[in-house]
N, C-alpha and C. Protein backbone atom coordinates (compact mmCIF):
# COMPACT_ATOMS: atom_id res chain seq x y z
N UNK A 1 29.86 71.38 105.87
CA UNK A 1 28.85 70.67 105.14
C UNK A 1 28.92 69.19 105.53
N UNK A 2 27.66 68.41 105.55
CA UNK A 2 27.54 67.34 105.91
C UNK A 2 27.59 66.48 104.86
N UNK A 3 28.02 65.23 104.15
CA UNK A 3 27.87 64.47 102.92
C UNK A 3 26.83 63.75 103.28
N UNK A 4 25.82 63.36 102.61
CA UNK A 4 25.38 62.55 102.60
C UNK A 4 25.34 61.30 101.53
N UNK A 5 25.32 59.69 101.51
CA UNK A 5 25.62 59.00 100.57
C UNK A 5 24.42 59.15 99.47
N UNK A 6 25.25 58.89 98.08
CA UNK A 6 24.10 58.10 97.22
C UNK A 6 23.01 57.56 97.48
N UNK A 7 22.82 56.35 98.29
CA UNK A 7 21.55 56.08 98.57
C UNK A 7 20.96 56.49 99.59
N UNK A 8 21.52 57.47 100.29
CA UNK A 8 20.49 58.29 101.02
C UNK A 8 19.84 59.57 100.10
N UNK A 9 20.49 59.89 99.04
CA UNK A 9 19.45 60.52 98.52
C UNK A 9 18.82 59.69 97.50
N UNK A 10 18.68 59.23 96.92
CA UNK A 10 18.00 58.27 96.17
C UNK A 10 16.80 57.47 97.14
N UNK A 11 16.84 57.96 98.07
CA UNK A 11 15.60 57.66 99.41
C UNK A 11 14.64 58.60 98.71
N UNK A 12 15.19 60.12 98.31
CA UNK A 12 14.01 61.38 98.87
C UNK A 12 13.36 61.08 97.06
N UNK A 13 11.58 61.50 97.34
CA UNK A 13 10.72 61.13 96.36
C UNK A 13 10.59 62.77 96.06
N UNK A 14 11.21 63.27 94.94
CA UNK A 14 10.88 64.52 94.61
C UNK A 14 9.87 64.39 93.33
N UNK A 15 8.81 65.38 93.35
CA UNK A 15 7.76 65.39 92.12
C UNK A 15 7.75 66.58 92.22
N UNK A 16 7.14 67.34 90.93
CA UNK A 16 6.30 68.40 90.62
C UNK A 16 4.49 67.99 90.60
N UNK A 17 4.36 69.15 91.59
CA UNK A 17 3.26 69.11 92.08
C UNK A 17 2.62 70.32 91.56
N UNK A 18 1.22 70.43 91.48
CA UNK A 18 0.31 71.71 90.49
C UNK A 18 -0.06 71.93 91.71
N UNK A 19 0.08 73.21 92.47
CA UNK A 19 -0.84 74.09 93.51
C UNK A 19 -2.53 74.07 92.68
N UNK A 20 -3.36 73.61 93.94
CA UNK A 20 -5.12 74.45 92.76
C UNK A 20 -5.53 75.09 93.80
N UNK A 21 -5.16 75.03 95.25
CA UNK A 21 -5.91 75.49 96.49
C UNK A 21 -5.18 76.36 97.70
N UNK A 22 -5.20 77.54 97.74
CA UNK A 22 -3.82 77.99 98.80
C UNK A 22 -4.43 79.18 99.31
N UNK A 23 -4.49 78.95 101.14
CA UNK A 23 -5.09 79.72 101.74
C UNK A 23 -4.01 79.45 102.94
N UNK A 24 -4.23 81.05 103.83
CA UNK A 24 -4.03 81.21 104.91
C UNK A 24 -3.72 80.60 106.23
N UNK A 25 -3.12 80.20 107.08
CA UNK A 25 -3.23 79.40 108.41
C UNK A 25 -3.41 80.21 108.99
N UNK A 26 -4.93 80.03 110.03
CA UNK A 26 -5.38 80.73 110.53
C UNK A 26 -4.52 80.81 111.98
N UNK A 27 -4.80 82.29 112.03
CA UNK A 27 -3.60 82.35 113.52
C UNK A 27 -1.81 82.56 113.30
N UNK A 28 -1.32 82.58 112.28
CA UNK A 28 -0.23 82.76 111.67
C UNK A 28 -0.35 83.87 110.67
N UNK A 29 1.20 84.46 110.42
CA UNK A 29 1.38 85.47 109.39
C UNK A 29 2.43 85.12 108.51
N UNK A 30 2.84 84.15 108.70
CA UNK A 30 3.85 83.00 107.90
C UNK A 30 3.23 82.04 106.78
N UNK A 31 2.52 81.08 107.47
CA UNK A 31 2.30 80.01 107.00
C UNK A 31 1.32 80.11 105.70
N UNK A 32 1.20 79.27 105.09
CA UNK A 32 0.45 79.11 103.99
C UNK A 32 0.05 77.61 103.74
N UNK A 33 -1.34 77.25 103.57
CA UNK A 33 -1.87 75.63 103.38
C UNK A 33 -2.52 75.80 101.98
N UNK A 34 -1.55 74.80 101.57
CA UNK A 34 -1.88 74.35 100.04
C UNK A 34 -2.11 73.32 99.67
N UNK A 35 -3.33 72.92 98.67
CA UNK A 35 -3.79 71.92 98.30
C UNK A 35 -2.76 71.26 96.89
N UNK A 36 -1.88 70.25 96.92
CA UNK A 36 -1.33 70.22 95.21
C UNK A 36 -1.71 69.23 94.97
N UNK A 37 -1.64 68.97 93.84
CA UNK A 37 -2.15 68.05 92.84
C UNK A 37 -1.06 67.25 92.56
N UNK A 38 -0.49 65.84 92.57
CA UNK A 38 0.01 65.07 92.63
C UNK A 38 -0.48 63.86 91.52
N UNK A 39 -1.19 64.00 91.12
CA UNK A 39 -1.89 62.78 90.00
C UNK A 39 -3.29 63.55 89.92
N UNK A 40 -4.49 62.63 89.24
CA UNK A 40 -5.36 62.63 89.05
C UNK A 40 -6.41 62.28 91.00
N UNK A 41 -5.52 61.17 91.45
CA UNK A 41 -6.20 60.85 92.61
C UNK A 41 -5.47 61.36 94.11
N UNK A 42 -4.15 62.12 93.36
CA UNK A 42 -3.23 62.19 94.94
C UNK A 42 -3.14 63.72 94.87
N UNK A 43 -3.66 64.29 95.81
CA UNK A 43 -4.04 65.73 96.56
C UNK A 43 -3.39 65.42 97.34
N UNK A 44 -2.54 66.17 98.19
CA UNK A 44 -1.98 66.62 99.30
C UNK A 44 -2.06 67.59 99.43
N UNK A 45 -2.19 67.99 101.39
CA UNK A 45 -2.02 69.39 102.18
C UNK A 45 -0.92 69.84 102.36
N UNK A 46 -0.27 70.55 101.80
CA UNK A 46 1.22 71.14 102.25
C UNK A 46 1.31 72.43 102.63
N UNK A 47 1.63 72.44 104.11
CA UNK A 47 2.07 73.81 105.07
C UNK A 47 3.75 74.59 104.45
N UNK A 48 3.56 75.80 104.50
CA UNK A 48 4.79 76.35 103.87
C UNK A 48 4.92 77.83 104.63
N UNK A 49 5.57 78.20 104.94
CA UNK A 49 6.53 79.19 105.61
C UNK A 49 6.65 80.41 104.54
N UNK A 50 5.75 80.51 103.65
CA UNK A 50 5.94 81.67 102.82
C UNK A 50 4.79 82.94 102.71
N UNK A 51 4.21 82.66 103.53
CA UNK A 51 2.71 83.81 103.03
C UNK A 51 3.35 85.53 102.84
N UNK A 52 4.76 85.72 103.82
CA UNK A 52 4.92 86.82 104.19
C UNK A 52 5.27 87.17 102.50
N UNK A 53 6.11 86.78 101.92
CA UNK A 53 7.17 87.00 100.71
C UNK A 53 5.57 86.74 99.31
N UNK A 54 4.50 86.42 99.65
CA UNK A 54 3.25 85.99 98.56
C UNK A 54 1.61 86.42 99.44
N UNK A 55 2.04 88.08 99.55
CA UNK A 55 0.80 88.40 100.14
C UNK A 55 -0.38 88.23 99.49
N UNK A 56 -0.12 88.51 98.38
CA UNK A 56 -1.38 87.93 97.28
C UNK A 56 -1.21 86.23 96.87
N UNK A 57 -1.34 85.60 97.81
CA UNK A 57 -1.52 84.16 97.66
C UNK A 57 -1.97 83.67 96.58
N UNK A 58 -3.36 84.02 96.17
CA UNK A 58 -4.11 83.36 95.00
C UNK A 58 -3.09 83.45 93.83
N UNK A 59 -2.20 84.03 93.41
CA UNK A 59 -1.79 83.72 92.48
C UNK A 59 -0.67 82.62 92.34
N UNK A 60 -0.57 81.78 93.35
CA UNK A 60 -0.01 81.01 93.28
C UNK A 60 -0.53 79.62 92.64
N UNK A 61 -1.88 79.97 92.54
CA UNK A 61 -2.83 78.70 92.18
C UNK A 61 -2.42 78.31 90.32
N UNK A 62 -2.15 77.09 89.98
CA UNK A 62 -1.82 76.67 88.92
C UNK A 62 -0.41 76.07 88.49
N UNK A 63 0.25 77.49 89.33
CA UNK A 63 1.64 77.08 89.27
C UNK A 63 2.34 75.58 89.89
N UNK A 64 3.20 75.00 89.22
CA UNK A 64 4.18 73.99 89.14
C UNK A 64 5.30 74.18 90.05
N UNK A 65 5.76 73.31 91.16
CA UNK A 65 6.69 73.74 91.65
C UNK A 65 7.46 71.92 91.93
N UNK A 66 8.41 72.17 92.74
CA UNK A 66 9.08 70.70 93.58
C UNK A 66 8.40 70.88 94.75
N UNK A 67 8.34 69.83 95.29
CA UNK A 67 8.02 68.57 96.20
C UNK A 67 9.12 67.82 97.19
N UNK A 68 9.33 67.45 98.04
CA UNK A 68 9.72 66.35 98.43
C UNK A 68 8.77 65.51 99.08
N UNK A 69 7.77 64.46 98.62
CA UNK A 69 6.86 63.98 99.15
C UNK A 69 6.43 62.79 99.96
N UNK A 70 7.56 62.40 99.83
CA UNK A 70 8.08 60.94 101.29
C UNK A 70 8.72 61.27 102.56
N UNK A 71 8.29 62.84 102.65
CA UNK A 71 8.66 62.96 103.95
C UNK A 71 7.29 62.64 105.26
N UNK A 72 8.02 62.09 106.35
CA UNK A 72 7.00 61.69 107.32
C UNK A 72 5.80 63.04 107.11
N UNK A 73 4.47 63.24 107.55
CA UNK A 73 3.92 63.96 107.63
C UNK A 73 4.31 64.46 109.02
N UNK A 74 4.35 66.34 108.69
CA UNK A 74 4.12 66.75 110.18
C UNK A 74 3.12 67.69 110.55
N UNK A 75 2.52 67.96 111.89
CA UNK A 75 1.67 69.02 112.00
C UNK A 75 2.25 70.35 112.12
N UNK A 76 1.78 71.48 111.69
CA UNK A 76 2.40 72.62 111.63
C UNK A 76 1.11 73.44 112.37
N UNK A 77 1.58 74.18 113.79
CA UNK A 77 0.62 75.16 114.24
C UNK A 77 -1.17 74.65 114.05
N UNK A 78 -1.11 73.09 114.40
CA UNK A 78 -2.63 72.25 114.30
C UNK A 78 -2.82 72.18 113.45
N UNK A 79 -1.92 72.31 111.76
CA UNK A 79 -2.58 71.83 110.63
C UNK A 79 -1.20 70.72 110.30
N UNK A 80 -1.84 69.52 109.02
CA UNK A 80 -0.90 68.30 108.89
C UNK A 80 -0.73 69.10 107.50
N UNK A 81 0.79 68.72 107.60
CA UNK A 81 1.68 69.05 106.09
C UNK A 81 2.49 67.36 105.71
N UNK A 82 2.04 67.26 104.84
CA UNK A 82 2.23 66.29 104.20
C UNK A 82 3.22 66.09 102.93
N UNK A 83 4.06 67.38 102.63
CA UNK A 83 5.22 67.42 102.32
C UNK A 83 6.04 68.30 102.31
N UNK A 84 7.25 68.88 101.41
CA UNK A 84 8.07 69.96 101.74
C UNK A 84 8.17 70.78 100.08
N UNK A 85 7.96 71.88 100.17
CA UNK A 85 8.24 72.86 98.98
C UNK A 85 9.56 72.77 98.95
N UNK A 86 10.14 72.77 98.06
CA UNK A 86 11.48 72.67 97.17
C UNK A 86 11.94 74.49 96.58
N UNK A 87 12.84 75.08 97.72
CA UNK A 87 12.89 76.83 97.08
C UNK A 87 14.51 77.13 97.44
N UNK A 88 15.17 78.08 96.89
CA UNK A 88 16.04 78.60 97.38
C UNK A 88 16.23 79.92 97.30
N UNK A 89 17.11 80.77 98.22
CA UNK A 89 17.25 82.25 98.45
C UNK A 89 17.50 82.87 96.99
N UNK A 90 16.65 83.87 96.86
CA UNK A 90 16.64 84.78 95.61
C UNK A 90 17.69 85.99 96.30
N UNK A 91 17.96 86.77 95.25
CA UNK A 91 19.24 87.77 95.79
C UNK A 91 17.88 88.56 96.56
N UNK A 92 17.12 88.98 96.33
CA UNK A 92 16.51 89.67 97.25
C UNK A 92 15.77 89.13 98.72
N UNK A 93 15.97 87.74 99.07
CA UNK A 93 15.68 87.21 100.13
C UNK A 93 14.72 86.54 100.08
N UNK A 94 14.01 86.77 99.03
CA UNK A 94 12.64 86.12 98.92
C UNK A 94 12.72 84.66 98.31
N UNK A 95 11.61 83.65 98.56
CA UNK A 95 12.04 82.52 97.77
C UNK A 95 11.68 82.49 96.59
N UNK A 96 12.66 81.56 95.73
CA UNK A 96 12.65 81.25 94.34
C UNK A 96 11.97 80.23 94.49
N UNK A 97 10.42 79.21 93.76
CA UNK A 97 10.56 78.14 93.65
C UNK A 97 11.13 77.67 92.56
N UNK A 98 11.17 76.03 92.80
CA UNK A 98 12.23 75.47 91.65
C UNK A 98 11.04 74.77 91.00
N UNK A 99 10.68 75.37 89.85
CA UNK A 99 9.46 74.58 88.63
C UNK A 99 10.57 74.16 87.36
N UNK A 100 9.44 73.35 86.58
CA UNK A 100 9.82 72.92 85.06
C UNK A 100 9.96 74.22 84.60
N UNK A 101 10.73 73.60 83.28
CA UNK A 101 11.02 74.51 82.10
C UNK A 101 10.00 74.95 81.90
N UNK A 102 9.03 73.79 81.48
CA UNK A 102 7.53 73.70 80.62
C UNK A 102 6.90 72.75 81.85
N UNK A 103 5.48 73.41 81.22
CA UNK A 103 4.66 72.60 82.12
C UNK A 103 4.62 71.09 81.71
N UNK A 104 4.61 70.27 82.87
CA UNK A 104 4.93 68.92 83.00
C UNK A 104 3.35 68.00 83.62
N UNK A 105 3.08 66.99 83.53
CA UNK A 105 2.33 65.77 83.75
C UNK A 105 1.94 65.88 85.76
N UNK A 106 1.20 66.30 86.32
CA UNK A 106 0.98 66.11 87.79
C UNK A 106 1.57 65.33 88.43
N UNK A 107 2.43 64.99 89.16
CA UNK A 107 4.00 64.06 89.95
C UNK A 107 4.68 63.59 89.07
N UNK A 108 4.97 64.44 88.36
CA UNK A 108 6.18 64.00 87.12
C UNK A 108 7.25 64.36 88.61
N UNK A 109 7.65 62.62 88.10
CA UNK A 109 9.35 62.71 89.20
C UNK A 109 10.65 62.76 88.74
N UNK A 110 11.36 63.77 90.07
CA UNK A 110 12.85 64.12 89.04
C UNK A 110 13.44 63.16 89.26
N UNK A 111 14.31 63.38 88.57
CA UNK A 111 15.57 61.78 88.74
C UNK A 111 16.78 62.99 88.06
C-alpha cells in the first residue's frame, strides 16, 4: 500500500451527486454516461464502467451516490467524463455505490 499525506487527501472534492440522466455509450458494453446533479446550476457528464453489473440502467435515475469531482476531466471512448463514481467490491463482484444514509442537499460535501 502506498500512504498518501493528509493534505493530499484533503486536495480530493468529494460530493453526493443525484443521477437524473443515464444512458448507454454508444459502441461499448461497459460504459455508462450520466448526467448528475451537483447544485441547482452544476450538471455534470460522468462516464462509468458499470452498464454490465446495471443492465436496466434507468433505474439508476434519482439515486444519490459519491463523487470525486476535482478530478481533471477525461475523455472516455470520445465521450468527456468529468468526474469519478465513488464504489467498492460487493461479495458478489458487483459494485456497491457509496450513498447517504438519507437523502441529502445536491453536492452536499463529505468531510
Amino acid at each position: 500500500m502506498e500512504y498518501i499525506t493528509y493534505e493530499d487527501f484533503k486536495k480530493m472534492d468529494i460530493r453526493v451527486g443525484t443521477i437524473s440522466v443515464v444512458e448507454p455509450v454508444e459502441g461499448t458494453d461497459k460504459l455508462l454516461k450520466c448526467q448528475v446533479r451537483f447544485g441547482e446550476d452544476d450538471v455534470r457528464q460522468i462516464v462509468s464502467g458499470i452498464r454490465e453489473y446495471y443492465p436496466e440502467f434507468e433505474t439508476l435515475i434519482g439515486k444519490q451516490v459519491l463523487y470525486i469531482v476535482n478530478l481533471e476531466p477525461r475523455t472516455i471512448r470520445g465521450v468527456e467524463s468529468q468526474g469519478m463514481l465513488m464504489a467498492v467490491d460487493g461479495k458478489d463482484g458487483k459494485p456497491v455505490f457509496l450513498t447517504p444514509e438519507v437523502e441529502v442537499f445536491h453536492g452536499a460535501k463529505v468531510r
